[in-house]
N, C-alpha and C. Protein backbone atom coordinates (compact mmCIF):
# COMPACT_ATOMS: atom_id res chain seq x y z
N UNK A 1 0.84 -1.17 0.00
CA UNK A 1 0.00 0.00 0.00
C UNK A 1 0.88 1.23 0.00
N UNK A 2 0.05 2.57 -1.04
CA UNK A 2 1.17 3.36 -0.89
C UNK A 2 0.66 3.96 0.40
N UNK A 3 1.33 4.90 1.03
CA UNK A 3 1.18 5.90 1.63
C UNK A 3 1.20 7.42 1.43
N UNK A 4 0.54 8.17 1.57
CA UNK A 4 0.45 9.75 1.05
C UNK A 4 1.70 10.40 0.86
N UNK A 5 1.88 11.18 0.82
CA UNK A 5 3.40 11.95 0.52
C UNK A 5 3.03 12.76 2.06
N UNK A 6 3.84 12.63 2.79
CA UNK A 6 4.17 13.82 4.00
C UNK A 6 3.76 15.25 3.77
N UNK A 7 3.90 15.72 2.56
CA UNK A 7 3.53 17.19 2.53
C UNK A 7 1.42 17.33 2.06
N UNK A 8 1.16 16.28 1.89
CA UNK A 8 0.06 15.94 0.84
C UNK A 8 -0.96 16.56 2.01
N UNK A 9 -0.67 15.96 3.22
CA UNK A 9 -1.70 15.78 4.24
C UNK A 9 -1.73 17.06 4.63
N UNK A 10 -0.79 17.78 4.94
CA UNK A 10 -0.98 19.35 5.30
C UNK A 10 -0.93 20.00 4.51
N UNK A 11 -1.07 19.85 2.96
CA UNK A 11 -1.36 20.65 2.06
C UNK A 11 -3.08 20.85 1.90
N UNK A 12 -3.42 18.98 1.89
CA UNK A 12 -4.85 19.27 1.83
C UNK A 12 -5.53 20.02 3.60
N UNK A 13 -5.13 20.01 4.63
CA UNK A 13 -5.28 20.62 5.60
C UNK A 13 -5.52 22.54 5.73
N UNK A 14 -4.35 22.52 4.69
CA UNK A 14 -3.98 24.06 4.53
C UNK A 14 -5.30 24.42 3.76
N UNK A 15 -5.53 23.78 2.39
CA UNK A 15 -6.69 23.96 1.71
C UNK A 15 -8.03 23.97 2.74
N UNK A 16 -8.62 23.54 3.00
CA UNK A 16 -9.15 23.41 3.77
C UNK A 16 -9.37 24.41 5.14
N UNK A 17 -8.55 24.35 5.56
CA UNK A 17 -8.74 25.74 6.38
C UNK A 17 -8.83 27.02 5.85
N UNK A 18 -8.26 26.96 4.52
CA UNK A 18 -7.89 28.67 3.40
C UNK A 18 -10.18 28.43 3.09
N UNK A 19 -10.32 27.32 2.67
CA UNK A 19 -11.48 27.30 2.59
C UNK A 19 -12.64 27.49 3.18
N UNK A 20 -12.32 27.11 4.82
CA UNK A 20 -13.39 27.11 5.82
C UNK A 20 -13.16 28.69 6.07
N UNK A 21 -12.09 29.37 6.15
CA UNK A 21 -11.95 30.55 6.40
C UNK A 21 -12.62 31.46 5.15
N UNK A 22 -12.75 31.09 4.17
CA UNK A 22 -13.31 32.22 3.12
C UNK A 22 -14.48 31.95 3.17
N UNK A 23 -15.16 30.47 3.57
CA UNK A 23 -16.47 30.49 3.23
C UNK A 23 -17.11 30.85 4.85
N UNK A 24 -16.22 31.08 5.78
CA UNK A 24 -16.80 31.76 7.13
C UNK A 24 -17.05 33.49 6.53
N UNK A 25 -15.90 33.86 5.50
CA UNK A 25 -15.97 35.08 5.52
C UNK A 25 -17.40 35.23 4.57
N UNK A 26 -17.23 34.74 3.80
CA UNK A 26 -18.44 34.73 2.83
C UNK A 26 -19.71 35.12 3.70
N UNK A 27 -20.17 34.12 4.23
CA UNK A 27 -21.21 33.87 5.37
C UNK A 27 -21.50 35.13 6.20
N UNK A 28 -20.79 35.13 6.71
CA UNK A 28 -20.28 36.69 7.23
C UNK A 28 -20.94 37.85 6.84
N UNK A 29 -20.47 38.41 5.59
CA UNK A 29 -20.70 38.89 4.92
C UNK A 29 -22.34 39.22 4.20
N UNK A 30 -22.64 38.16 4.18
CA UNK A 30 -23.78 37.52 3.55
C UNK A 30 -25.11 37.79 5.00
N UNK A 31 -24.50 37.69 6.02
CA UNK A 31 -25.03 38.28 7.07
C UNK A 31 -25.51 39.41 7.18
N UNK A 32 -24.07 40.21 7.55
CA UNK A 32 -24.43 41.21 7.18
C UNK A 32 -25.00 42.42 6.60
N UNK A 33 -24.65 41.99 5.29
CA UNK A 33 -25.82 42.49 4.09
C UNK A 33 -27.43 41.71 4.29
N UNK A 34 -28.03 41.02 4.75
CA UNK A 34 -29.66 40.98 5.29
C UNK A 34 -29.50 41.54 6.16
N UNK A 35 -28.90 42.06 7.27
CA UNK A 35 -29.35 42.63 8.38
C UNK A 35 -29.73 44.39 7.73
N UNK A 36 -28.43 44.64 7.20
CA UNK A 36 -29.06 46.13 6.07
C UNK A 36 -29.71 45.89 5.45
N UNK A 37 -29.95 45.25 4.88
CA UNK A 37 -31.17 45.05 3.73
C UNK A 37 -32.56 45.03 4.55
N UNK A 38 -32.74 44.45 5.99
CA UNK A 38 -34.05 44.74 6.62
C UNK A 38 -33.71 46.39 6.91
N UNK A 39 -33.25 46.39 7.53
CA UNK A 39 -32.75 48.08 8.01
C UNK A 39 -33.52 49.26 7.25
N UNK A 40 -33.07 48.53 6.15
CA UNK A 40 -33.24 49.39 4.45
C UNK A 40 -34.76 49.10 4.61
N UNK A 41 -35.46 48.14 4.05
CA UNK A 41 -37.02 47.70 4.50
C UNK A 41 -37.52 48.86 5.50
N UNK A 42 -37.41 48.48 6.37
CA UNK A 42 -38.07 48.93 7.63
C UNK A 42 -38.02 51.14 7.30
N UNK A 43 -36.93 51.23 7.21
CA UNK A 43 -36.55 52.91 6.90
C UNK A 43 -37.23 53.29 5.59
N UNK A 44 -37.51 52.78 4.76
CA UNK A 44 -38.27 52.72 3.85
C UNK A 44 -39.80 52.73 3.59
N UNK A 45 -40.22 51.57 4.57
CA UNK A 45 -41.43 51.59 5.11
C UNK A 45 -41.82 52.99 6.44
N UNK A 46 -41.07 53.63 6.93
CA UNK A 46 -41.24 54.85 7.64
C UNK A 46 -41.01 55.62 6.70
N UNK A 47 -40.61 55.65 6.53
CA UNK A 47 -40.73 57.14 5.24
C UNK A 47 -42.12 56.86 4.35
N UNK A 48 -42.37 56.05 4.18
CA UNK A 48 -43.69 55.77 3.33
C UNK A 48 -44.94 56.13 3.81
N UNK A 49 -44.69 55.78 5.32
CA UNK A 49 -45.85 56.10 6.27
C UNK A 49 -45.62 57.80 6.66
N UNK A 50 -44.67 58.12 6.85
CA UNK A 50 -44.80 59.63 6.99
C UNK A 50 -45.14 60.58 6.39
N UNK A 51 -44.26 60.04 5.10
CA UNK A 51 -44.78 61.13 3.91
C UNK A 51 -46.70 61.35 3.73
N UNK A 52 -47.28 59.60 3.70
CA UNK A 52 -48.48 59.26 2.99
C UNK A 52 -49.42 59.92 4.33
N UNK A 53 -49.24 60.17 5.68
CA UNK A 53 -49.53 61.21 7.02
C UNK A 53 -49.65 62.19 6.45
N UNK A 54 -48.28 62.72 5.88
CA UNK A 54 -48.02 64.60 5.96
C UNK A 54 -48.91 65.01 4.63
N UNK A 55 -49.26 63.50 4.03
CA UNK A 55 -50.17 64.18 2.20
C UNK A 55 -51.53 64.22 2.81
N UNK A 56 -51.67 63.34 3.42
CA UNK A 56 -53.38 63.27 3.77
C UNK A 56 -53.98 64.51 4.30
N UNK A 57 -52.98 64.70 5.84
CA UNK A 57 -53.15 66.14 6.63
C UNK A 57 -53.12 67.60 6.16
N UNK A 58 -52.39 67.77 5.05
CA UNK A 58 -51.56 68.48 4.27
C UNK A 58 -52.94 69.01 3.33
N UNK A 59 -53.02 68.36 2.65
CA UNK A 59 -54.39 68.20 2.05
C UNK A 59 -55.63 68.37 2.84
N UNK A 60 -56.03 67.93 3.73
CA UNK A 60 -57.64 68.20 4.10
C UNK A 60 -56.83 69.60 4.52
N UNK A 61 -56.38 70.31 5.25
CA UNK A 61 -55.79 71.44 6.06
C UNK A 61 -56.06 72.79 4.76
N UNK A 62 -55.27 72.26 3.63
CA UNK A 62 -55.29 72.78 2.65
C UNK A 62 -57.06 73.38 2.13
N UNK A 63 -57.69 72.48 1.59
CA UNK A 63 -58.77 72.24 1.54
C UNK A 63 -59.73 72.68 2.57
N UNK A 64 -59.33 72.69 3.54
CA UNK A 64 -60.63 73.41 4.37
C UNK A 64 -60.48 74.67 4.89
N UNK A 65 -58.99 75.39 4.55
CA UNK A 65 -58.64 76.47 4.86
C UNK A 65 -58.93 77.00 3.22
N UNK A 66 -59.00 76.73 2.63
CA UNK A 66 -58.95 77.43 1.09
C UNK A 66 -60.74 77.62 1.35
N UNK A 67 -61.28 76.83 1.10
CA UNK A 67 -62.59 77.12 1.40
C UNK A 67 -63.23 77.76 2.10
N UNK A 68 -63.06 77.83 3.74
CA UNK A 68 -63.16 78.67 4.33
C UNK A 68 -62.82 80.38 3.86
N UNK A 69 -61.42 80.51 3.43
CA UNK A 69 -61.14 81.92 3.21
C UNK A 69 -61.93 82.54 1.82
N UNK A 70 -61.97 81.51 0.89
CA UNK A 70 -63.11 82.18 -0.32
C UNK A 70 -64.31 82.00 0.19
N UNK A 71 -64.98 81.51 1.19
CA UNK A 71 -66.37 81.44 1.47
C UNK A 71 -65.86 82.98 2.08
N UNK A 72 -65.28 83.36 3.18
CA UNK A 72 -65.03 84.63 3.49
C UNK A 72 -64.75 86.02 2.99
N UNK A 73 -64.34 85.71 2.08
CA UNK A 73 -64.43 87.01 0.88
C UNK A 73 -64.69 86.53 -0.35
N UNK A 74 -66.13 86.22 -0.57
CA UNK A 74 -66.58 85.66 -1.84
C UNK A 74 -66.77 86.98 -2.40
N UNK A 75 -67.55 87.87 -1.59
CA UNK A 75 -68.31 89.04 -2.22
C UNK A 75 -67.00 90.25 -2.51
N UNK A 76 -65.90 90.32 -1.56
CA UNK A 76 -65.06 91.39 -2.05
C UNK A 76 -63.59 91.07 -2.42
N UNK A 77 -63.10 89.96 -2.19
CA UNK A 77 -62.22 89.95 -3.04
C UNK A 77 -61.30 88.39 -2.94
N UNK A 78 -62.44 87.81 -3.75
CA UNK A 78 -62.22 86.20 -4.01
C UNK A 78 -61.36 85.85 -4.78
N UNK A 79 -61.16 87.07 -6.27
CA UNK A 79 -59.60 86.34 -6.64
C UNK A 79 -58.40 86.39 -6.36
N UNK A 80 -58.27 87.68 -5.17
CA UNK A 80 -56.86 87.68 -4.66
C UNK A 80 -56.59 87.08 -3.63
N UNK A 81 -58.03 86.60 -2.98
CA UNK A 81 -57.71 85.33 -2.13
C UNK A 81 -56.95 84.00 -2.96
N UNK A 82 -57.99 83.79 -3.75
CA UNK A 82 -57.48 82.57 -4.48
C UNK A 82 -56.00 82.07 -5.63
N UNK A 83 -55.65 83.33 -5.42
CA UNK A 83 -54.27 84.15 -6.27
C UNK A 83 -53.22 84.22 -4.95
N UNK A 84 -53.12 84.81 -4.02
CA UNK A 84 -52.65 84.78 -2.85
C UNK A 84 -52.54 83.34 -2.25
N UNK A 85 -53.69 82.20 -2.11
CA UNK A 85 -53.56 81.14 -1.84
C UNK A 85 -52.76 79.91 -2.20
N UNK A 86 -52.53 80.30 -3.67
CA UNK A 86 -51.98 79.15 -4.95
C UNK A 86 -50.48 79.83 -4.53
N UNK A 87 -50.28 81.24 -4.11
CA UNK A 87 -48.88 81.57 -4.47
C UNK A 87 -48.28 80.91 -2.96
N UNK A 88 -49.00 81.34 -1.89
CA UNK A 88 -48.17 80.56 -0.66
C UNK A 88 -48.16 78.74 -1.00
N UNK A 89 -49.16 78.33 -1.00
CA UNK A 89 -49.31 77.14 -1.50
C UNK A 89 -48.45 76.27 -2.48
N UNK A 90 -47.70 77.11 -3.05
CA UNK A 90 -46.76 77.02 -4.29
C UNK A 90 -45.43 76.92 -3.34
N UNK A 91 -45.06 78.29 -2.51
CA UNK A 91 -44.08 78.48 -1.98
C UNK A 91 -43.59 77.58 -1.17
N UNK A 92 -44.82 77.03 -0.09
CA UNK A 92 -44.54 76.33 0.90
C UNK A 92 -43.85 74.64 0.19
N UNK A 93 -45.21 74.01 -1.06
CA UNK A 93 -44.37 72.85 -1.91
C UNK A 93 -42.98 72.94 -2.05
N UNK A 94 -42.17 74.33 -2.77
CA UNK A 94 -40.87 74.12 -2.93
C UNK A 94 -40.01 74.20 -1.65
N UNK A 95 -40.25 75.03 -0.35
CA UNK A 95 -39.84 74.47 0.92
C UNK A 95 -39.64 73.32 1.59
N UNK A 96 -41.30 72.35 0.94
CA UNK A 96 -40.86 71.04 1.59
C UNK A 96 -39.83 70.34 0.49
N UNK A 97 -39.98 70.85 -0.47
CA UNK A 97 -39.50 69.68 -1.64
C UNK A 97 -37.74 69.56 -1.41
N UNK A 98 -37.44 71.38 -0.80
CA UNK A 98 -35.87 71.01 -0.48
C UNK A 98 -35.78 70.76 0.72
N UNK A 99 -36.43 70.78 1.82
CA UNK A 99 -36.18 70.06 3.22
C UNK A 99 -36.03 68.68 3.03
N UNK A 100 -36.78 67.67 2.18
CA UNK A 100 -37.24 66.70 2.21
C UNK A 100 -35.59 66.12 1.37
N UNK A 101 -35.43 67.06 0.03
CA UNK A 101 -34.14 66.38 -0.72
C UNK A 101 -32.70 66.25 0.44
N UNK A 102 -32.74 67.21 1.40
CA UNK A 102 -31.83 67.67 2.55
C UNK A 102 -31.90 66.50 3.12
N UNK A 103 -32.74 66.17 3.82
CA UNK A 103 -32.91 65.03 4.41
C UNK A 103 -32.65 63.68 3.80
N UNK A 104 -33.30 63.50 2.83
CA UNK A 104 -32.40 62.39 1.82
C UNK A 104 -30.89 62.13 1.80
N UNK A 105 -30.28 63.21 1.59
CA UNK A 105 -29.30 63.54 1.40
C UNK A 105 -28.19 63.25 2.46
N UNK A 106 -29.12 63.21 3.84
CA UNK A 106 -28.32 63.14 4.99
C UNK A 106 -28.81 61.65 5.17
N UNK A 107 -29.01 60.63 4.89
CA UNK A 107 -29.14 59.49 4.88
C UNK A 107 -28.23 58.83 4.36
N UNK A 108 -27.98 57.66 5.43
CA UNK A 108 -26.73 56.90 5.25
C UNK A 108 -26.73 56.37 4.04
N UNK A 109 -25.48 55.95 2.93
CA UNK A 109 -26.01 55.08 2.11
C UNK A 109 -26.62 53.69 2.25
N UNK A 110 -26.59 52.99 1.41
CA UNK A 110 -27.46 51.47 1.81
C UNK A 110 -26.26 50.65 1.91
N UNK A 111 -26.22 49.51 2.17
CA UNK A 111 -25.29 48.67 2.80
C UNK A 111 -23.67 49.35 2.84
N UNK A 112 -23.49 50.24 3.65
CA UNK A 112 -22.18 51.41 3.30
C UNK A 112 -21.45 50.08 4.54
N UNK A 113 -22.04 49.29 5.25
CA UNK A 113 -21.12 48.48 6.26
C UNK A 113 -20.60 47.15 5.35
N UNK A 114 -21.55 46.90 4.63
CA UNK A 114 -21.07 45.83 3.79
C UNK A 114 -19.99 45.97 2.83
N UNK A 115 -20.20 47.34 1.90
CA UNK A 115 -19.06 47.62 0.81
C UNK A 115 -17.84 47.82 1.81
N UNK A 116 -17.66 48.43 2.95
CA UNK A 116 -16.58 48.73 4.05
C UNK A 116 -15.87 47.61 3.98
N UNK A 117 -16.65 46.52 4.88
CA UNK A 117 -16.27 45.31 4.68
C UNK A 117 -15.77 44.41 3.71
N UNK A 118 -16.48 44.59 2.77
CA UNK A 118 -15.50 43.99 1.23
C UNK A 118 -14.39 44.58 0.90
N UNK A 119 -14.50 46.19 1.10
CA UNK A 119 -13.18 46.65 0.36
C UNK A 119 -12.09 46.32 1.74
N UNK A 120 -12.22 46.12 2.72
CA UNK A 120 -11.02 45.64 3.94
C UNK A 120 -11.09 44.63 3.35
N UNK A 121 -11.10 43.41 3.29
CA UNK A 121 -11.24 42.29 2.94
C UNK A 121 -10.32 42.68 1.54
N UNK A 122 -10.74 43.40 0.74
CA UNK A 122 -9.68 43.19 -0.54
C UNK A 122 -8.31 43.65 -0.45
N UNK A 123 -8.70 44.59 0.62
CA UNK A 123 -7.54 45.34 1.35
C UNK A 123 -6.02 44.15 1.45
N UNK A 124 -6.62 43.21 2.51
CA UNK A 124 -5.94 42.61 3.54
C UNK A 124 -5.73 41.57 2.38
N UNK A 125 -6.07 40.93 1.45
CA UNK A 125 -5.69 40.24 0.33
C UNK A 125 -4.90 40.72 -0.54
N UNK A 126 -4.70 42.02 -0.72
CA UNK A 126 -3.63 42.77 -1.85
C UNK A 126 -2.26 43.34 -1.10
N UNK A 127 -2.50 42.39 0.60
CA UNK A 127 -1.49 43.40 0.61
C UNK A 127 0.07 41.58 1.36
N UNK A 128 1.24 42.30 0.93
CA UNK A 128 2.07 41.26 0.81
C UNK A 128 2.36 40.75 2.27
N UNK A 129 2.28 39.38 2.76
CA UNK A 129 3.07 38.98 3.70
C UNK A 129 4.66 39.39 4.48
């Protein structure tokens, strides 16, 4: 019977551990990115609910104050109410529209822990013993 070559056995050993170690990192990794990815979900789903709040409220508020003020000066001066109304109404949209991009803006990117993690990882592979 033959017997293995002396180096054979801790070569396939070495393999093997180079393997269990990348596919721990893998895993890892792979972790990581679902845990952001709910993160992402969930922050997503709040913003959905806030915004679809601030349209509803936003709107009846709108709507029952517009009405009110032309029922109030129907007889003397209903189109500069209604001219006056569209222009704040206008103003205030582009206020929220850049608060809202601001805020975007200040939001983390999406898996920014995961790409971190890959690029260390390529890091620590490119660099020489």
């Amino acid at each position: 019977m033959e017997s293995p070559a002396p180096g054979s056995s801790s070569l396939l050993g070495s393999l093997r551990g180079f393997a269990d170690g990348l596919l721990g990192s893998v895993q890892d990794r792979i972790q990581l990115f679902a845990v952001e990815l709910q993160e992402e979900k969930f922050r997503l789903i709040q913003i959905l609910l806030w915004v679809s709040g601030l349209m509803l409220l936003a709107t009846l508020a709108i709507v029952f104050v517009s009405i009110t003020l032309l029922v109030i000066f129907w007889d003397t001066a209903r189109v500069t109410v209604a001219v006056t109304l569209a222009s704040v109404y206008g103003a205030g949209l582009i206020a929220m529209g850049l608060a809202f991009r601001r805020y975007l803006q200040r939001q983390p990117k999406p898996f920014a822990a995961t790409v971190g993690e890959l690029q260390e990882d390529r890091e620590c592979i490119r660099e020489e013993p």
